[in-house]
C-alpha atoms as a PDB file:
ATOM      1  CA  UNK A   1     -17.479 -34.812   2.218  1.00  0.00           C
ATOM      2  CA  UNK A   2     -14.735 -34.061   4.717  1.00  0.00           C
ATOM      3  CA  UNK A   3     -14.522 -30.944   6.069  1.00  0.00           C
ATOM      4  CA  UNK A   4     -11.335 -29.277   7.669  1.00  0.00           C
ATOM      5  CA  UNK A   5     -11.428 -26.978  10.940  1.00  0.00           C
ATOM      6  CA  UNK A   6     -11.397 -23.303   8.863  1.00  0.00           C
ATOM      7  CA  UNK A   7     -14.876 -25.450   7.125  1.00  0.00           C
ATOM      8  CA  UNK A   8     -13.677 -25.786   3.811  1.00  0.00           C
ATOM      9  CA  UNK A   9     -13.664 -29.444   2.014  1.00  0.00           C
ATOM     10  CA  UNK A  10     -10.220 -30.903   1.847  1.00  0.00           C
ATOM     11  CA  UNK A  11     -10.059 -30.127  -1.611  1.00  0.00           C
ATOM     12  CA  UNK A  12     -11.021 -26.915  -1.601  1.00  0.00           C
ATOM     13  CA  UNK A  13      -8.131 -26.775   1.125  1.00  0.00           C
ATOM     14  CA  UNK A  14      -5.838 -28.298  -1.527  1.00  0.00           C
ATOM     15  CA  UNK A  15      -6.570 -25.441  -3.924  1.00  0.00           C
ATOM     16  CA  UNK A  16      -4.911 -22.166  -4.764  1.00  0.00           C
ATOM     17  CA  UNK A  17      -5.845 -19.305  -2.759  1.00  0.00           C
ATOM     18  CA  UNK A  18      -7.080 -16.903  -5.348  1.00  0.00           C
ATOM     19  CA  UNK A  19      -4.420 -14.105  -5.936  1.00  0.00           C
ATOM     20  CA  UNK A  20      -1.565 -16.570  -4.740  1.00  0.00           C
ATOM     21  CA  UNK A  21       1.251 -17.147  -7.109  1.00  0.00           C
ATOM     22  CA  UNK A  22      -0.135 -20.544  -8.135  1.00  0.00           C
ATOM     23  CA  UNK A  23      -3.523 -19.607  -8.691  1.00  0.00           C
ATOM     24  CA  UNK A  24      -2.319 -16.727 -11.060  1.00  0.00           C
ATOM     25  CA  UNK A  25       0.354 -19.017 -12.841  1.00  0.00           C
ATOM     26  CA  UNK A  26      -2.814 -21.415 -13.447  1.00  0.00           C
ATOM     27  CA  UNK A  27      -4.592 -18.257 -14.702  1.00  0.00           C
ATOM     28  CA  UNK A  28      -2.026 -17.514 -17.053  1.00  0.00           C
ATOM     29  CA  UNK A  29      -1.298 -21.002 -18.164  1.00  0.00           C
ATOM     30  CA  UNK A  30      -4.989 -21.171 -19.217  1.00  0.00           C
ATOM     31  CA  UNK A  31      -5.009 -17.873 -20.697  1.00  0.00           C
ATOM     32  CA  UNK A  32      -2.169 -18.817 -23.309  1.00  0.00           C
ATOM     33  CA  UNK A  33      -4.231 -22.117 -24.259  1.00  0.00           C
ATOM     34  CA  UNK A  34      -6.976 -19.821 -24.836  1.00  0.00           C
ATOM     35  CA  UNK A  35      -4.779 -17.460 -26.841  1.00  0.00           C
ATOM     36  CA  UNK A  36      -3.082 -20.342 -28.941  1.00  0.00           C
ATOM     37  CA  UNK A  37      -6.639 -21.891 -29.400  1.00  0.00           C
ATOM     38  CA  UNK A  38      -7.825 -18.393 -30.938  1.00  0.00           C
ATOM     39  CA  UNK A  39      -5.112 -18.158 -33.167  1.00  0.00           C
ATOM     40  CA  UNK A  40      -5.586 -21.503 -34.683  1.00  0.00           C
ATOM     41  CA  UNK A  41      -8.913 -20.668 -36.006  1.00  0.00           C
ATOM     42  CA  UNK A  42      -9.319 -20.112 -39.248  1.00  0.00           C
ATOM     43  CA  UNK A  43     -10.706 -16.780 -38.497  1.00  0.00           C
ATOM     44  CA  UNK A  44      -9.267 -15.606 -35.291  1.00  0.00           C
ATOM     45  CA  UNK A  45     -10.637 -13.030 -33.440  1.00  0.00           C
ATOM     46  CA  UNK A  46      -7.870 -10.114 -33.132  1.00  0.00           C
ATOM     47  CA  UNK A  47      -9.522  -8.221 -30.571  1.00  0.00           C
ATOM     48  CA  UNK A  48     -10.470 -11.163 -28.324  1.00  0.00           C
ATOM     49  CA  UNK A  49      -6.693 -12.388 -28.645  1.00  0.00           C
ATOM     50  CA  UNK A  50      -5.655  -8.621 -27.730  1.00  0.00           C
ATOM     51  CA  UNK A  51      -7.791  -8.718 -24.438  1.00  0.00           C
ATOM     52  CA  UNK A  52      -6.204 -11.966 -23.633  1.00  0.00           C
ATOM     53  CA  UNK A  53      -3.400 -10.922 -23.870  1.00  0.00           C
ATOM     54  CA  UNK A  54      -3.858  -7.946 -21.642  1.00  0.00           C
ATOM     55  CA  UNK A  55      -5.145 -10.284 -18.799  1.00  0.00           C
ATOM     56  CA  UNK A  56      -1.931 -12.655 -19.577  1.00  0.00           C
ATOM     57  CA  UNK A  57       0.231  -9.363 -19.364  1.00  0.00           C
ATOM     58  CA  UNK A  58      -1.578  -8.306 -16.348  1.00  0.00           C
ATOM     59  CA  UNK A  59      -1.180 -11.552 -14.039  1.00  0.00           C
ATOM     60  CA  UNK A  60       2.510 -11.446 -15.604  1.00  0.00           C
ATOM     61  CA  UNK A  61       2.919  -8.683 -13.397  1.00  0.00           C
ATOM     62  CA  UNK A  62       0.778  -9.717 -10.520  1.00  0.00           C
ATOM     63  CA  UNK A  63       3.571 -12.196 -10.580  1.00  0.00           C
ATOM     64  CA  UNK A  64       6.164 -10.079 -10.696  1.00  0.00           C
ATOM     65  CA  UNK A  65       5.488  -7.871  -7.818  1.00  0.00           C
ATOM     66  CA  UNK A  66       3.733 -10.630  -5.785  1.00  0.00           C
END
């Protein structure tokens, strides 16, 4: 494994700082699978779509104000 100077891998280097504007755009990208998953059940789940959705509005405005 090769390590940069701060000590981190180079692909942990590569990655989104957690917080910055492409880590929570990831977040929120995987949030809406997770919401469109849900609703394609048969059954879906209204209060775990809600709660997603509260995260996805959340990071929405991490986003905004970021």
């Amino acid at each position: 494994m090769l390590f940069s100077i701060s000590g981190q891998s180079e692909k942990e280097a590569d990655m989104p700082q957690p917080g910055s504007p492409a880590s929570l755009q990831a977040r929120h990208s995987m949030i809406d699978s997770r919401i469109k998953e849900e609703q394609g059940r048969p059954l879906p789940d209204a209060s775990a779509i809600a709660a997603l959705k509260k995260q996805k509005l959340h990071i929405k405005d991490a986003l905004r104000t970021g």
